[in-house]
Protein backbone atom coordinates (compact mmCIF):
# COMPACT_ATOMS: atom_id res chain seq x y z
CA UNK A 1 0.00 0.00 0.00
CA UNK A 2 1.60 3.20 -0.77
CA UNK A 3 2.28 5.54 2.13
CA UNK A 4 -0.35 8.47 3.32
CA UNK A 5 0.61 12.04 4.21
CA UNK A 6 -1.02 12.22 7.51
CA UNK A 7 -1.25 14.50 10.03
CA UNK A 8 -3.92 14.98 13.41
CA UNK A 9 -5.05 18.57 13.99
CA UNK A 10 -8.34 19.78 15.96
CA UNK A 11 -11.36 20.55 14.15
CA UNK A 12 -12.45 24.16 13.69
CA UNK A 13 -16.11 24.38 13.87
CA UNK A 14 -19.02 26.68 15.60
CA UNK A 15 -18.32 30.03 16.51
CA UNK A 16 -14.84 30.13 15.35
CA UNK A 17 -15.36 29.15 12.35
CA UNK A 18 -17.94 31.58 11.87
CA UNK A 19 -15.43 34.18 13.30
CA UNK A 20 -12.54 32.94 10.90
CA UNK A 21 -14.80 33.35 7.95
CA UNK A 22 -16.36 36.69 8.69
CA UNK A 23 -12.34 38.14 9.17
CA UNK A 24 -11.56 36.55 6.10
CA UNK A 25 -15.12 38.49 4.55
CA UNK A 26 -13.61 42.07 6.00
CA UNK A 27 -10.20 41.14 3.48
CA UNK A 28 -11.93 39.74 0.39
CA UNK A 29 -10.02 41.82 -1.76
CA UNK A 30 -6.56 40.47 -1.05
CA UNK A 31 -4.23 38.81 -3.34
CA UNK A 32 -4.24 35.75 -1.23
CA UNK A 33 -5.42 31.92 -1.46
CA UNK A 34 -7.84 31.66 1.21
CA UNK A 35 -8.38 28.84 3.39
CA UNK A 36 -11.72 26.97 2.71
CA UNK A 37 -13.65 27.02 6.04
CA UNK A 38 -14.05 23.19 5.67
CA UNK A 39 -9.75 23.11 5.60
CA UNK A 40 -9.63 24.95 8.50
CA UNK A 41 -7.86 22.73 11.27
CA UNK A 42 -5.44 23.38 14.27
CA UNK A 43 -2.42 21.15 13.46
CA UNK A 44 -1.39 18.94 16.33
CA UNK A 45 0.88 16.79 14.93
CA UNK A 46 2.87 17.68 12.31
CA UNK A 47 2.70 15.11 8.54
CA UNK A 48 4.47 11.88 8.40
CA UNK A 49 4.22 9.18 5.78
CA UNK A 50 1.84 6.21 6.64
CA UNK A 51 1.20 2.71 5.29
CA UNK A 52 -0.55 1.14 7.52
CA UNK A 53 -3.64 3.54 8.35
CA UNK A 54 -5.79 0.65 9.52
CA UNK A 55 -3.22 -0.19 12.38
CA UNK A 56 -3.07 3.67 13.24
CA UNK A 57 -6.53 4.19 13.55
CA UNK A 58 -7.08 0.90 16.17
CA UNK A 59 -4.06 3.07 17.77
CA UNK A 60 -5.48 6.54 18.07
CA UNK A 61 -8.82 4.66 18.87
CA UNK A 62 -6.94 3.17 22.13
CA UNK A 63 -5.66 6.29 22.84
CA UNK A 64 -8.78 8.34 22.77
CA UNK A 65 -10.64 5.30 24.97
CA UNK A 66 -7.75 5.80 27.37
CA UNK A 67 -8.46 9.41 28.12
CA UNK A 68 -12.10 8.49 28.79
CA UNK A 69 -11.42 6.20 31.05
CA UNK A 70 -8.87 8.41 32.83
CA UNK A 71 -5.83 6.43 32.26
CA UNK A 72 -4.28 9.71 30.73
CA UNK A 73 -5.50 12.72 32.55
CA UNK A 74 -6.37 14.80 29.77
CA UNK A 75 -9.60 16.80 29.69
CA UNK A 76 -11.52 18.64 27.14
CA UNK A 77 -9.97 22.54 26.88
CA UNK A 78 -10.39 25.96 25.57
CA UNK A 79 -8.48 27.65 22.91
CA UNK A 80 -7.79 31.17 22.42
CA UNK A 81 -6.70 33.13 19.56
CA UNK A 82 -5.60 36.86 20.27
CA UNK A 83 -4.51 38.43 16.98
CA UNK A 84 -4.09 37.67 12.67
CA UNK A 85 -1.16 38.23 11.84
CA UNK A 86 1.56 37.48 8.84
CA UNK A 87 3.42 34.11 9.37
CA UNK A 88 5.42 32.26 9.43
CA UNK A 89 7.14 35.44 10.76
CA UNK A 90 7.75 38.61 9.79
CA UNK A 91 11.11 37.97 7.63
CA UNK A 92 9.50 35.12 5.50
CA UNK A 93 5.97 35.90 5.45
CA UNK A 94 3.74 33.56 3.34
CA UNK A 95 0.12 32.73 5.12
CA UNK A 96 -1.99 34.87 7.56
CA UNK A 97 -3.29 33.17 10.54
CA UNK A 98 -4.72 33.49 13.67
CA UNK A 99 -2.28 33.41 16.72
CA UNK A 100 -3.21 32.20 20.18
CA UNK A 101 -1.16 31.02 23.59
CA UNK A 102 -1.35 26.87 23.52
CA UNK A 103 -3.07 25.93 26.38
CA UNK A 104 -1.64 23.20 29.14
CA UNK A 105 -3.89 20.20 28.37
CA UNK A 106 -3.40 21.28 23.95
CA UNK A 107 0.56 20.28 24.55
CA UNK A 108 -0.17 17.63 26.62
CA UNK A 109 -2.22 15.86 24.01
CA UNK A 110 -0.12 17.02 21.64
CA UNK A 111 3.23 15.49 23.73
CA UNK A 112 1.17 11.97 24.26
CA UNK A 113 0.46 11.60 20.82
CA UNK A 114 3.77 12.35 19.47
CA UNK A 115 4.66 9.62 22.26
CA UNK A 116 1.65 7.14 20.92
CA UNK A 117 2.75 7.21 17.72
CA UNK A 118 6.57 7.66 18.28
CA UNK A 119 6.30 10.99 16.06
CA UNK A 120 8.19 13.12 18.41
CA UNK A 121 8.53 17.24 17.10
CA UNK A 122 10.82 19.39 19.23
CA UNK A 123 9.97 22.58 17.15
CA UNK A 124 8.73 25.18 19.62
CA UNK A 125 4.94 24.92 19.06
CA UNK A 126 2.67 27.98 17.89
CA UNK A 127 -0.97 27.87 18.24
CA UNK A 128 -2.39 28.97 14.75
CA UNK A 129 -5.15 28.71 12.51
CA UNK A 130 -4.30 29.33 9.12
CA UNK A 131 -6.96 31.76 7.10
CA UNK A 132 -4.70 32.19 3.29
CA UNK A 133 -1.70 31.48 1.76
CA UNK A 134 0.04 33.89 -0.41
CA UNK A 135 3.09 35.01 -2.46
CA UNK A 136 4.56 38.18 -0.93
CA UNK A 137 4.50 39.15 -4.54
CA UNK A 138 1.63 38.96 -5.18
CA UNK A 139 1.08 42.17 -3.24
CA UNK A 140 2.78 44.42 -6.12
CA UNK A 141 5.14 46.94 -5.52
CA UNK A 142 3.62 48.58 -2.55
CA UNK A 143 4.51 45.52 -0.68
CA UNK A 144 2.88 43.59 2.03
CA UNK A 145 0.00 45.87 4.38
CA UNK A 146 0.76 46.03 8.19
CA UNK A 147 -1.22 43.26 9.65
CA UNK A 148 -1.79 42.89 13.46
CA UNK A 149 -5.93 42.19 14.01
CA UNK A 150 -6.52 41.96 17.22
CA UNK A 151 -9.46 39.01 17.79
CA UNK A 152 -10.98 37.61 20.57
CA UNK A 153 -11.76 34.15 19.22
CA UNK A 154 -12.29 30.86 21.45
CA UNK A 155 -13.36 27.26 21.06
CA UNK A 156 -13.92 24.04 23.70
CA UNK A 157 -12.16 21.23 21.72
CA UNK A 158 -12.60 17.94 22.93
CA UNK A 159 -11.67 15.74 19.82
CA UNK A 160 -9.25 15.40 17.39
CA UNK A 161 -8.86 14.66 14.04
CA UNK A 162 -6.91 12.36 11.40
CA UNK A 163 -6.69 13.82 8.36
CA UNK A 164 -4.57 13.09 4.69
CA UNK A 165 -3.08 15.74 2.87
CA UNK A 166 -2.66 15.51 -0.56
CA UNK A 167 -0.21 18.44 -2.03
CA UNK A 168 -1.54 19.86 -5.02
CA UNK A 169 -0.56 22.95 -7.21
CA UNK A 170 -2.81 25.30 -6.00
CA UNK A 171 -2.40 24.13 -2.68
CA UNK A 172 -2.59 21.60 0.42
CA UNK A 173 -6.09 18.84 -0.32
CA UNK A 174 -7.42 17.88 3.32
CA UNK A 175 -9.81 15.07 3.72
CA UNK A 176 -10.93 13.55 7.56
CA UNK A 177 -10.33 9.88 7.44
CA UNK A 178 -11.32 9.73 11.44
CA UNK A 179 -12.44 12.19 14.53
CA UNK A 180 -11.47 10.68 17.91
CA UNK A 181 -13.39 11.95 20.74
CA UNK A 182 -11.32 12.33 24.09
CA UNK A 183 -14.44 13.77 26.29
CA UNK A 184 -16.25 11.17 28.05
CA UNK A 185 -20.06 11.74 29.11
CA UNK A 186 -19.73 13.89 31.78
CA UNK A 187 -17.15 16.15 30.53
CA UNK A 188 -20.07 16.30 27.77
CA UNK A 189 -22.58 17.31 30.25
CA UNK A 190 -21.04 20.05 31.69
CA UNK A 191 -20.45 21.56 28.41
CA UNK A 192 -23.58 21.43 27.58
């Protein structure tokens, strides 16, 4: 079977997704490829190759059954993005997204399933959402606009999601193979 480009991210949905799009409304007239609502994700762990998806789903599905029954004391969470800015940074910049502090229990699940799936990542770890993807020429000769939004956009997550990538010319393909829900009935409950 020839290898998958996988990666898990959380699902953007609700209220920040309806936030997300309405920012991207206020800039429809930029040069930019913008993000498809449905693409929009929180990347958890970064892409690997995959050949065995079967065995990695029976995996992830272990995991997520171990968090409901408390063997790993991770708990549903908010996120918080603060501000849209140009990234990767300033020097190179080549997507705008949505910038937030990761929260405790978001690296934690993020550090267990690098663990689970003996993926590890040292890169330091942004919280983003991405909303476009551009060429910095693309923006003529005037150059780039100052960009710093500041948002107030928040979500509960309590699932995550494997997802293939499939790199095409105009840009990154993203379909959901599996959502794995980590929030057992109570933790639903209260959220409710």
């Amino acid at each position: 079977m020839e290898p998958k480009r996988l990666f898990i991210a959380i699902p953007v949905e609700g209220v920040l997704r309806e936030k997300a799009l309405a920012w991207q409304a206020d800039h429809v007239g930029w040069p930019v490829n913008w993000t498809s609502g449905d693409d929009f994700h929180i990347t958890v762990v970064s892409p690997w190759l995959e050949s065995d998806v079967p065995a990695l789903i029976s995996k992830l599905d272990e995991f997520a059954q171990s968090i409901i029954d408390g063997k790993l004391s991770i708990k549903s969470f908010a996120i918080s993005f603060f501000k849209v800015v140009f990234g990767p940074n300033r020097f190179s910049p080549r997507l705008i997204w949505a910038e937030g502090e990761p929260p405790v229990p978001l690296l934690e699940l993020k550090n267990r399933l690098e663990q689970t799936l003996a993926k590890p990542d040292n890169r330091f770890y942004r919280l983003h959402l991405t909303l476009a993807r551009f060429l910095a020429s693309d923006f003529g000769p005037a150059g780039l606009p100052d960009l710093f939004d500041r948002v107030d956009w928040s979500s509960n997550i309590s699932s995550f999601v494997l997802f293939e990538s499939v790199m095409k010319p105009e840009g990154p393909e993203y379909t959901k193979i599996k959502e794995f829900s980590f929030a057992n009935q109570e933790q639903n409950q209260q959220a409710l």
